[in-house]
N, C-alpha and C. Protein backbone atom coordinates (compact mmCIF):
# COMPACT_ATOMS: atom_id res chain seq x y z
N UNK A 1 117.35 43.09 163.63
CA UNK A 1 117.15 42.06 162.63
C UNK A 1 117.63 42.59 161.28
N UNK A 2 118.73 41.84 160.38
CA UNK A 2 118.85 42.21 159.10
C UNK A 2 118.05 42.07 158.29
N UNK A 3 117.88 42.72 156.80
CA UNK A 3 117.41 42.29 155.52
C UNK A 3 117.23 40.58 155.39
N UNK A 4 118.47 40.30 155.77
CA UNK A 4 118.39 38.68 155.30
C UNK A 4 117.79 37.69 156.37
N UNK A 5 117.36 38.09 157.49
CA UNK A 5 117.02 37.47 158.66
C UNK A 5 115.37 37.91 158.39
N UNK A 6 114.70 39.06 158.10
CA UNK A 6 113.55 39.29 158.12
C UNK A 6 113.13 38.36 157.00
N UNK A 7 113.44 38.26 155.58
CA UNK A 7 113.26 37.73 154.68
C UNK A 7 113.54 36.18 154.95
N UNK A 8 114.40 35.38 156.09
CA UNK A 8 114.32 34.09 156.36
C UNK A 8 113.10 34.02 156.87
N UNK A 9 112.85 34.74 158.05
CA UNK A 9 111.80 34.68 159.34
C UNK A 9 110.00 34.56 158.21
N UNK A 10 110.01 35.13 157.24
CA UNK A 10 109.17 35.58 156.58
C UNK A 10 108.90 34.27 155.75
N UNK A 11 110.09 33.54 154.95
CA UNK A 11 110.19 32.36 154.52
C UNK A 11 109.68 30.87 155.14
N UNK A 12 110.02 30.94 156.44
CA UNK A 12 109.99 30.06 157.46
C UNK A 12 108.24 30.10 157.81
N UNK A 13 107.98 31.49 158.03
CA UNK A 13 106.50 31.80 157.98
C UNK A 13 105.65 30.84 157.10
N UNK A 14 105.87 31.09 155.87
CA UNK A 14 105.91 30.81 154.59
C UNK A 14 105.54 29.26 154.51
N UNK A 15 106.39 28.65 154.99
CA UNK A 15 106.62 26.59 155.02
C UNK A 15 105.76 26.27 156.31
N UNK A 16 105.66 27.07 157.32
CA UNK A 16 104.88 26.66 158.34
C UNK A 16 103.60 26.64 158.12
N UNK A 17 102.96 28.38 157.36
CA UNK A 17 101.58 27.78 156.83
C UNK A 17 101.21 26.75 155.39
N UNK A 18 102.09 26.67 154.74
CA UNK A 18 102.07 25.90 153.43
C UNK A 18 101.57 24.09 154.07
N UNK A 19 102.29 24.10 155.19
CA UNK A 19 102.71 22.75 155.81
C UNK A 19 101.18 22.73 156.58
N UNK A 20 100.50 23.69 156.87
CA UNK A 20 99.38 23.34 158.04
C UNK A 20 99.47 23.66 158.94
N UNK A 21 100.61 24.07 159.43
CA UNK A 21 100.67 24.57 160.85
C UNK A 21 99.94 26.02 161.20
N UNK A 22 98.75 26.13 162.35
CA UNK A 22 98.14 27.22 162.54
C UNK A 22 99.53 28.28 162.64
N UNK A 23 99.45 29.88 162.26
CA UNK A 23 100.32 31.04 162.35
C UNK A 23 99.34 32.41 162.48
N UNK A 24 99.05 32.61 163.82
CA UNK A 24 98.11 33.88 164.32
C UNK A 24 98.66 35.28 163.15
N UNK A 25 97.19 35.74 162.97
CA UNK A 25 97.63 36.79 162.59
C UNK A 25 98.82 38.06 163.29
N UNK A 26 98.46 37.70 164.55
CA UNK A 26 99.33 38.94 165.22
C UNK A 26 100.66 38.47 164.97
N UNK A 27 101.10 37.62 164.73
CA UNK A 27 102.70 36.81 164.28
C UNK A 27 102.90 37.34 162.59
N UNK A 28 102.14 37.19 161.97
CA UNK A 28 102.25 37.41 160.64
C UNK A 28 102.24 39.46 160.68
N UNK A 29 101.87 39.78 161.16
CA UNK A 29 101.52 41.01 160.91
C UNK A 29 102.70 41.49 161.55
N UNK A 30 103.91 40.95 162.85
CA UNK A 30 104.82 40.76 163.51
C UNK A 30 105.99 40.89 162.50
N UNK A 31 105.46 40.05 161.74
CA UNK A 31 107.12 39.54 160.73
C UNK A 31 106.76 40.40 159.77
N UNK A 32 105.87 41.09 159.18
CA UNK A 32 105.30 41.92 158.52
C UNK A 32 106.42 43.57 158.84
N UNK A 33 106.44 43.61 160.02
CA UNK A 33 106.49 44.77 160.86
C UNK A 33 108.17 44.54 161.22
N UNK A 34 108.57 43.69 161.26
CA UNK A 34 109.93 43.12 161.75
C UNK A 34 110.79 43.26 160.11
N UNK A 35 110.12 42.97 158.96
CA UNK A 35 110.63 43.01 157.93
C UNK A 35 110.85 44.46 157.25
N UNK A 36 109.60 45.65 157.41
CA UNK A 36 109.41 46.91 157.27
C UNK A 36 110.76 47.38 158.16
N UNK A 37 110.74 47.58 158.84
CA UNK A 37 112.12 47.38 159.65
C UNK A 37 113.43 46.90 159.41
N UNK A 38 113.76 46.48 158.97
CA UNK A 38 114.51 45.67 158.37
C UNK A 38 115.04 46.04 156.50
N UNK A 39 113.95 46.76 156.43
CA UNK A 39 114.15 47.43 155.10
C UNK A 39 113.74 46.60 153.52
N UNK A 40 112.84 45.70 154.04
CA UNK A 40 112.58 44.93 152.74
C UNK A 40 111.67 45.65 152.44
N UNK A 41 111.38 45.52 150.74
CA UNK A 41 110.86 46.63 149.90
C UNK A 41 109.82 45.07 149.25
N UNK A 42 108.60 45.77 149.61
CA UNK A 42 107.32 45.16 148.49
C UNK A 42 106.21 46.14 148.99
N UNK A 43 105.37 46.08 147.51
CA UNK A 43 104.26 47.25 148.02
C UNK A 43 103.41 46.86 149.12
N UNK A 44 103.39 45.57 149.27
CA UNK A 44 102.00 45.09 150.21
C UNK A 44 102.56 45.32 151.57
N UNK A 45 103.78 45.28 151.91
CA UNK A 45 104.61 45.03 153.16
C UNK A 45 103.85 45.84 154.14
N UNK A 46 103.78 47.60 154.06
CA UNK A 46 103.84 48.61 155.20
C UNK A 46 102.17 47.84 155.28
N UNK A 47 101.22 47.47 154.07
CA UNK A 47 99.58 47.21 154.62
C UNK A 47 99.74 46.30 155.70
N UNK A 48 100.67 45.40 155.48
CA UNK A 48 100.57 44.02 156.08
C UNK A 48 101.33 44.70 158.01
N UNK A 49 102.55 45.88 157.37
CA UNK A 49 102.89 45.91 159.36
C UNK A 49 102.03 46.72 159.54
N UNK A 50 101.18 47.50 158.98
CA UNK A 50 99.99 48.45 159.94
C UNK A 50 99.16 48.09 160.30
N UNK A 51 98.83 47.15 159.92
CA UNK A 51 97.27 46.18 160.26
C UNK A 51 97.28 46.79 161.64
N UNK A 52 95.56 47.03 162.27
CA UNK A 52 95.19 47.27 163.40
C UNK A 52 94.81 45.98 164.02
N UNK A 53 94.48 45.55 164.92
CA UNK A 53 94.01 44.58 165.73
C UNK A 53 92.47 44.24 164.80
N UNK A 54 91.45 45.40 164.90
CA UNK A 54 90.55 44.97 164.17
C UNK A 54 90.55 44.94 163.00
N UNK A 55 91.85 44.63 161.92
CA UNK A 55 91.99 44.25 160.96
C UNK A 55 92.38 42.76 160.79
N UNK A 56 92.72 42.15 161.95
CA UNK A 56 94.02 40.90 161.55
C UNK A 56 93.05 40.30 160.82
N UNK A 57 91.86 39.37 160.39
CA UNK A 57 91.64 38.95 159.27
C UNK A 57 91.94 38.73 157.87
N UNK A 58 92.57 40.67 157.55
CA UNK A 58 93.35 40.52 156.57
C UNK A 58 94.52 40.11 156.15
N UNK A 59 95.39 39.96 157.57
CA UNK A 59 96.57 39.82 158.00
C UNK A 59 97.20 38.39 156.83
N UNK A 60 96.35 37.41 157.04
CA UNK A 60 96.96 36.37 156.02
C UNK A 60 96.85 36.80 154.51
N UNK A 61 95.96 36.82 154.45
CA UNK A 61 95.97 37.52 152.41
C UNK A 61 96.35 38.71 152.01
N UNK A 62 96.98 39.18 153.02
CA UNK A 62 97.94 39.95 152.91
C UNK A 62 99.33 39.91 152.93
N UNK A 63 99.32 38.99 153.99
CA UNK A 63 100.66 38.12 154.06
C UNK A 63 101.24 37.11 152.86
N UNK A 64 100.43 36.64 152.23
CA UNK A 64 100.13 36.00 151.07
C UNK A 64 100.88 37.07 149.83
N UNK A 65 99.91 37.69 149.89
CA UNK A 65 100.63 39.16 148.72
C UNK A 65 102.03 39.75 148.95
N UNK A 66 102.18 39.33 150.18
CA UNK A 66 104.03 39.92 150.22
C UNK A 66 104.78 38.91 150.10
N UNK A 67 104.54 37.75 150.19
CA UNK A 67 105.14 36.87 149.64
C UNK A 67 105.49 37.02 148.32
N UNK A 68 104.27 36.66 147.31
CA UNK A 68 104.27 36.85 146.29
C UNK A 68 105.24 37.63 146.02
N UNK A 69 105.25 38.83 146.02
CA UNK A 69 105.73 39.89 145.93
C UNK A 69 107.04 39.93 146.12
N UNK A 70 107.54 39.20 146.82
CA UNK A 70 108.63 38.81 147.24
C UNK A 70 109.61 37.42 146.39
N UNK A 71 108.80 36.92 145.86
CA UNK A 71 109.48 35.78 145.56
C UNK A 71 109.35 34.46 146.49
N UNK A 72 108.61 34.63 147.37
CA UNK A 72 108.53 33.86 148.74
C UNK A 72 107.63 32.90 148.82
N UNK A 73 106.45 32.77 148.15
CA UNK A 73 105.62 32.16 148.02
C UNK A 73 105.84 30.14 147.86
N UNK A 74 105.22 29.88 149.14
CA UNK A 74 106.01 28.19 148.97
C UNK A 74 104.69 27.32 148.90
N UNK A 75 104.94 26.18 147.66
CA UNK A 75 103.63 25.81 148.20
C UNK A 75 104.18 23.95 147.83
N UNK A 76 103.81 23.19 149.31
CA UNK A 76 104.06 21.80 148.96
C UNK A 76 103.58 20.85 147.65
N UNK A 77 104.37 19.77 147.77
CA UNK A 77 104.11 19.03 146.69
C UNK A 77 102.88 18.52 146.50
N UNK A 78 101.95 18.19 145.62
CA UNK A 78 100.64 18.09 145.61
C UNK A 78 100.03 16.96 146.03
N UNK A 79 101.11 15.74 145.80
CA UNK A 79 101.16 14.20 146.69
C UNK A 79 100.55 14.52 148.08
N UNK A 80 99.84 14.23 148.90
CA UNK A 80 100.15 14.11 149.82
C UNK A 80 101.55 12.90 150.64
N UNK A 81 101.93 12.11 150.06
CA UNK A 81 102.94 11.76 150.54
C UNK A 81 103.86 12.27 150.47
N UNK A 82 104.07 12.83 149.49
CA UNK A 82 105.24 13.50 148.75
C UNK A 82 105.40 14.82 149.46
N UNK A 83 104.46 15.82 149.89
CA UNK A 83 104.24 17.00 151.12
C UNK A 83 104.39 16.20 152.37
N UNK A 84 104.35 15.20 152.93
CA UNK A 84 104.40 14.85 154.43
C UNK A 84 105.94 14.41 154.58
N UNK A 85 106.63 14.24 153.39
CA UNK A 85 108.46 13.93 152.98
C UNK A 85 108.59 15.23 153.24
N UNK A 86 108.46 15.97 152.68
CA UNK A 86 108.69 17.82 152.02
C UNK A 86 108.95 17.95 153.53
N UNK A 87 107.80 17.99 154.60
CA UNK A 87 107.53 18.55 155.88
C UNK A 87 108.88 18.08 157.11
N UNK A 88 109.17 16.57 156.36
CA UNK A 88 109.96 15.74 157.57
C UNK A 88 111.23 16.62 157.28
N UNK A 89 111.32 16.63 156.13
CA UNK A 89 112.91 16.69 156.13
C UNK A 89 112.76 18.61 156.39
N UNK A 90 112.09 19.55 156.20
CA UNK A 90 111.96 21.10 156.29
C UNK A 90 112.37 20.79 158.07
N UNK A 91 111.21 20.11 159.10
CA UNK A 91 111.69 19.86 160.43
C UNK A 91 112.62 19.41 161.14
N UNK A 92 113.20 18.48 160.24
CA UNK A 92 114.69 17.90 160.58
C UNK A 92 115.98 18.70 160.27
N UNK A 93 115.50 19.65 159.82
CA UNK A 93 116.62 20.67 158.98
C UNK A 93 116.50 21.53 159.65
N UNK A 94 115.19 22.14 160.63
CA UNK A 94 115.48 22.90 161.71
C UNK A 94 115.88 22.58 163.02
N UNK A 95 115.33 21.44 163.56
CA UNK A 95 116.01 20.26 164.40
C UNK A 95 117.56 20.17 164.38
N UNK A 96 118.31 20.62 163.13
CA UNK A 96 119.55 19.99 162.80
C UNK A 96 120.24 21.71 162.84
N UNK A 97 119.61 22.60 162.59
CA UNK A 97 120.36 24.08 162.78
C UNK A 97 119.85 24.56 164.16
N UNK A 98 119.47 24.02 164.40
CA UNK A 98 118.70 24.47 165.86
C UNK A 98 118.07 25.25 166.43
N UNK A 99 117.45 25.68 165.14
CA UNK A 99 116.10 26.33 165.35
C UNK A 99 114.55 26.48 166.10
N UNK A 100 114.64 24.30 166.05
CA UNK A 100 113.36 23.91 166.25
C UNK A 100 113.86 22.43 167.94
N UNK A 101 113.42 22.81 168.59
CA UNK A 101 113.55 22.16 169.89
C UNK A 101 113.69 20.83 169.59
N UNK A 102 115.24 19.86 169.88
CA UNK A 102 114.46 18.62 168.60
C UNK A 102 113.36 17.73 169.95
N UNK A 103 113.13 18.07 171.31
CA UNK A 103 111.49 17.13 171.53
C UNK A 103 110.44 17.63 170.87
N UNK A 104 110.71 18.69 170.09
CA UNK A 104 109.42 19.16 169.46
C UNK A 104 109.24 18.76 168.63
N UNK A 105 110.24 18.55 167.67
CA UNK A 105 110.35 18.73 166.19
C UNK A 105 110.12 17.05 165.77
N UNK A 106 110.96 16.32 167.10
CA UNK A 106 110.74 14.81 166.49
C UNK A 106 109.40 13.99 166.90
N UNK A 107 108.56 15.39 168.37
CA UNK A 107 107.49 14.72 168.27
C UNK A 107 106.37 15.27 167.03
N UNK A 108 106.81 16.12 166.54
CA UNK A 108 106.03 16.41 165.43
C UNK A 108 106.06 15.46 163.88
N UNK A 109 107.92 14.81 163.61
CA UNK A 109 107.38 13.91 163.01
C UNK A 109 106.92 12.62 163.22
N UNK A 110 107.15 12.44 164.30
CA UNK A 110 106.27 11.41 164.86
C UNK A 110 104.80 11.15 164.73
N UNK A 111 103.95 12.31 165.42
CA UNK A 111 102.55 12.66 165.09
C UNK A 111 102.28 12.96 164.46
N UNK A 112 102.81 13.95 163.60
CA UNK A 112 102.37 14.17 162.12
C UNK A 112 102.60 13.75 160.67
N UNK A 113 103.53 12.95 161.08
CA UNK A 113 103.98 12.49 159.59
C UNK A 113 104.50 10.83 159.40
N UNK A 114 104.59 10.68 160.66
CA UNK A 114 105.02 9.10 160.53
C UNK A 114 104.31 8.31 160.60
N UNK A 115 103.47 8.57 161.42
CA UNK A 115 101.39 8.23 161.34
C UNK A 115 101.10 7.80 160.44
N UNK A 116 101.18 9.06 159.74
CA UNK A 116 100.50 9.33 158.32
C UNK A 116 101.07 8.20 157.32
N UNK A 117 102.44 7.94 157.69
CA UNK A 117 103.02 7.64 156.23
C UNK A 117 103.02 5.84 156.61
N UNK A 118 102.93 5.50 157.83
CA UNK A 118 103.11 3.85 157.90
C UNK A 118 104.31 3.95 158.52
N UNK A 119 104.42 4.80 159.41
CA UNK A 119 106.55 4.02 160.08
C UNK A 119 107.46 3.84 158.89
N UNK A 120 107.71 4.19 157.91
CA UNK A 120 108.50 4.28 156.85
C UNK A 120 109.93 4.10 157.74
N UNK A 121 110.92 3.45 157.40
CA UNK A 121 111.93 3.04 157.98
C UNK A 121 113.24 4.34 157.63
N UNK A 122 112.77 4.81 157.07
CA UNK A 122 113.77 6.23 156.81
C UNK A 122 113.75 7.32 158.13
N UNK A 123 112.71 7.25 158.80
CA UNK A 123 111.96 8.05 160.04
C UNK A 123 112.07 7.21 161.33
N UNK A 124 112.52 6.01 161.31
CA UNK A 124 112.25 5.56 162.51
C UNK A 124 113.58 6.03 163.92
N UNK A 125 114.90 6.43 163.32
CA UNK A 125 115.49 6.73 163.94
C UNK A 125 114.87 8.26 164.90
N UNK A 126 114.24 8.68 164.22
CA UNK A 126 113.65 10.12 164.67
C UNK A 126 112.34 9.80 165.21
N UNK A 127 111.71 9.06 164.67
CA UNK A 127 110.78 7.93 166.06
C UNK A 127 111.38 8.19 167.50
N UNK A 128 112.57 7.40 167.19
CA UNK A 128 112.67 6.66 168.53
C UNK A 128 113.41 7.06 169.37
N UNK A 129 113.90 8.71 168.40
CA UNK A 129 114.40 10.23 169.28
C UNK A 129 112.98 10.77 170.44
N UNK A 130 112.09 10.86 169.41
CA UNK A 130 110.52 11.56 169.87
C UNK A 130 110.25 10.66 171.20
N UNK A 131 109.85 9.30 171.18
CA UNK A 131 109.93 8.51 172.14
C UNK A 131 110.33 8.61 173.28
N UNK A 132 111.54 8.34 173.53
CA UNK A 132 112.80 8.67 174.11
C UNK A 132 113.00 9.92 175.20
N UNK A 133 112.65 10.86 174.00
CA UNK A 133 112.12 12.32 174.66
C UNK A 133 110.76 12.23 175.82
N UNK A 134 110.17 12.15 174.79
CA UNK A 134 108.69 12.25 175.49
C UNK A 134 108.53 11.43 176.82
N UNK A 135 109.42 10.42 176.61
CA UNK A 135 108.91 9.48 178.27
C UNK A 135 110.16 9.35 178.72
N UNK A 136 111.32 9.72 178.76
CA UNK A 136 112.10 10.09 179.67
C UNK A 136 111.96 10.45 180.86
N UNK A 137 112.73 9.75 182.12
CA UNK A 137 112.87 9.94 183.32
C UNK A 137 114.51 9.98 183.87
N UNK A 138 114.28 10.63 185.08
CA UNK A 138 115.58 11.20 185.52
C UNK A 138 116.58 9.36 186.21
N UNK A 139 115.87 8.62 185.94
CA UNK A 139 115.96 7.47 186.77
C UNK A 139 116.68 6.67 185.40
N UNK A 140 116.61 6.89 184.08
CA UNK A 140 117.35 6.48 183.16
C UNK A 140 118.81 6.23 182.66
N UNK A 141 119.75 7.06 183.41
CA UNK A 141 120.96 6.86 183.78
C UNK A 141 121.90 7.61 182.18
N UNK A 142 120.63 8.54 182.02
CA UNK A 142 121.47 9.16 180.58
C UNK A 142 120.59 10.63 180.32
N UNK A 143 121.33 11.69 180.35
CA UNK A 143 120.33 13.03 180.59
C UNK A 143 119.71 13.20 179.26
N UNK A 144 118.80 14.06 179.80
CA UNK A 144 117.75 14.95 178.57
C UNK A 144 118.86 15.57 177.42
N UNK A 145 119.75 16.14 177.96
CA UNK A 145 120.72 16.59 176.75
C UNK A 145 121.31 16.07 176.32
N UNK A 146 121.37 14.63 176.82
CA UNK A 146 122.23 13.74 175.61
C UNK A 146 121.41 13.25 174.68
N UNK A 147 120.37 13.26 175.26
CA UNK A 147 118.84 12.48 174.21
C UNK A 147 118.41 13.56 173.33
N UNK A 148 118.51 14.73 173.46
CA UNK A 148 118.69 16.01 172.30
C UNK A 148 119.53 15.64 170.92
N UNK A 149 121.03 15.91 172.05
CA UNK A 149 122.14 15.21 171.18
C UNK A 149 121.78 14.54 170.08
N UNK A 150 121.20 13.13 170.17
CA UNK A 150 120.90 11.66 169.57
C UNK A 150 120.08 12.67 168.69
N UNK A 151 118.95 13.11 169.18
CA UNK A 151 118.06 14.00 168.20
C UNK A 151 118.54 14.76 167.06
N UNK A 152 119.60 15.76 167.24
CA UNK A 152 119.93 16.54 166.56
C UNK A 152 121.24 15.43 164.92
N UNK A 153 121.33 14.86 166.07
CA UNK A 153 122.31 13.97 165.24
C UNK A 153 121.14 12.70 164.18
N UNK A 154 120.30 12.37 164.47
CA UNK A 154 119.22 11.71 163.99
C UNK A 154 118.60 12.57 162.79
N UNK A 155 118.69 13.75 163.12
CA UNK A 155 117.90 14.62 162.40
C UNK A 155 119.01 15.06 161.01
N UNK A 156 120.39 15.42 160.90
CA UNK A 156 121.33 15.51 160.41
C UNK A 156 121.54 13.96 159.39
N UNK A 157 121.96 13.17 160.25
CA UNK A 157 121.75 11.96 159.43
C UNK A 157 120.45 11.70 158.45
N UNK A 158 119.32 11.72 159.25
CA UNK A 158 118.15 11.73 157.85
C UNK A 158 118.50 12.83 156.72
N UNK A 159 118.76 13.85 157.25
CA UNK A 159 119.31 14.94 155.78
C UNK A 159 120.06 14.70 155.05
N UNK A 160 120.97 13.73 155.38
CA UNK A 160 122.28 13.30 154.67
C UNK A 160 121.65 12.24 153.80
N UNK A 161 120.75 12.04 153.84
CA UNK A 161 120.08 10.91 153.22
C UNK A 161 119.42 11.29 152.15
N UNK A 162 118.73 12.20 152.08
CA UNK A 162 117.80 13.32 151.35
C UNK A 162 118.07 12.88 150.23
N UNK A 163 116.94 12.32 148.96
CA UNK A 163 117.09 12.02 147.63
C UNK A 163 117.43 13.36 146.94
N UNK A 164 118.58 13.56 146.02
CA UNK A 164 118.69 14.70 145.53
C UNK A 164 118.07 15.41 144.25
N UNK A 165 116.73 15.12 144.29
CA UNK A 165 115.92 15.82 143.56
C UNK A 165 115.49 16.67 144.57
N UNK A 166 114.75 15.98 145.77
CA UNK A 166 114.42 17.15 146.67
C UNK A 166 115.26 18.10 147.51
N UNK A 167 116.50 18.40 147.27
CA UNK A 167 117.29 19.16 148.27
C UNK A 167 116.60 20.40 147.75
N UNK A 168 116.17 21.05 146.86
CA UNK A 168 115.59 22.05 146.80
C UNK A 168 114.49 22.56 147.06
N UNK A 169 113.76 21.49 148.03
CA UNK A 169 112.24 22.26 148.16
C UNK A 169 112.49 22.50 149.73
């Protein structure tokens, strides 16, 4: 793993807990340890990869401090609508580099954010990716990887859309 890959992985960390998503200590203390490695320099770093097992408790506020420390520190918009936008488009942007599985990613904005927000018509194409996915059968006459496809391309198109105040969060 490079400098610049530990410091993504660490980032990504970063938006996943900002966003809500549970991140075990033994993962954080992982990327902790993956980054020490890797050669990134902050004082908190080596506390955060030595952690023992009967330490991981500290593992997040520690993880926290190397952020900081780092420059890394992400924290959503204070809206809650305005953070459940932040979240769609962060998932669709991994969906779209292919990072993030898009049946995962579009059933996540599905359940987590489209719920939330009322079916907002900006999301529905990525709806009806998630859908699609989720109850797919082999009897449909169009494979799982083309319904990815649609996904990844659904997910790209909403980015292209992206109001450009927020391309930076």
């Amino acid at each position: 793993m490079t400098r610049d890959d530990a410091l993504k992985q660490l980032s990504h960390i970063a938006r996943e807990r900002a966003f809500g998503r549970h991140v075990g200590s033994d993962r954080l203390i992982q990327a902790g340890l993956d980054a020490l490695i890797a050669e990134v320099e902050s004082p908190s770093l080596a506390m955060l990869a030595g952690l023992l097992r009967s330490e991981e408790p500290e593992a997040p506020a520690l993880f926290d401090q190397v952020l900081e420390e780092l420059g890394l520190l992400f924290h959503p918009p204070a809206d809650p609508r305005a953070a459940k936008c932040a979240m769609a488009h962060w998932i669709a942007g991994q969906i779209a580099v292919g990072t993030l599985d898009p049946a995962t990613g579009t059933h996540l904005i599905w359940a987590d954010i489209a719920v939330d927000l009322g079916y907002p018509e900006e999301l529905q194409s990525l709806v009806s990716c998630a859908l699609n996915l989720d109850e797919w059968e082999e009897n449909w006459g169009v494979s799982v990887e083309e319904l990815n496809r649609e996904a990844i391309e659904a997910a790209k198109q909403f980015l292209r859309k992206r109001p450009a105040a927020e391309a930076g969060s």
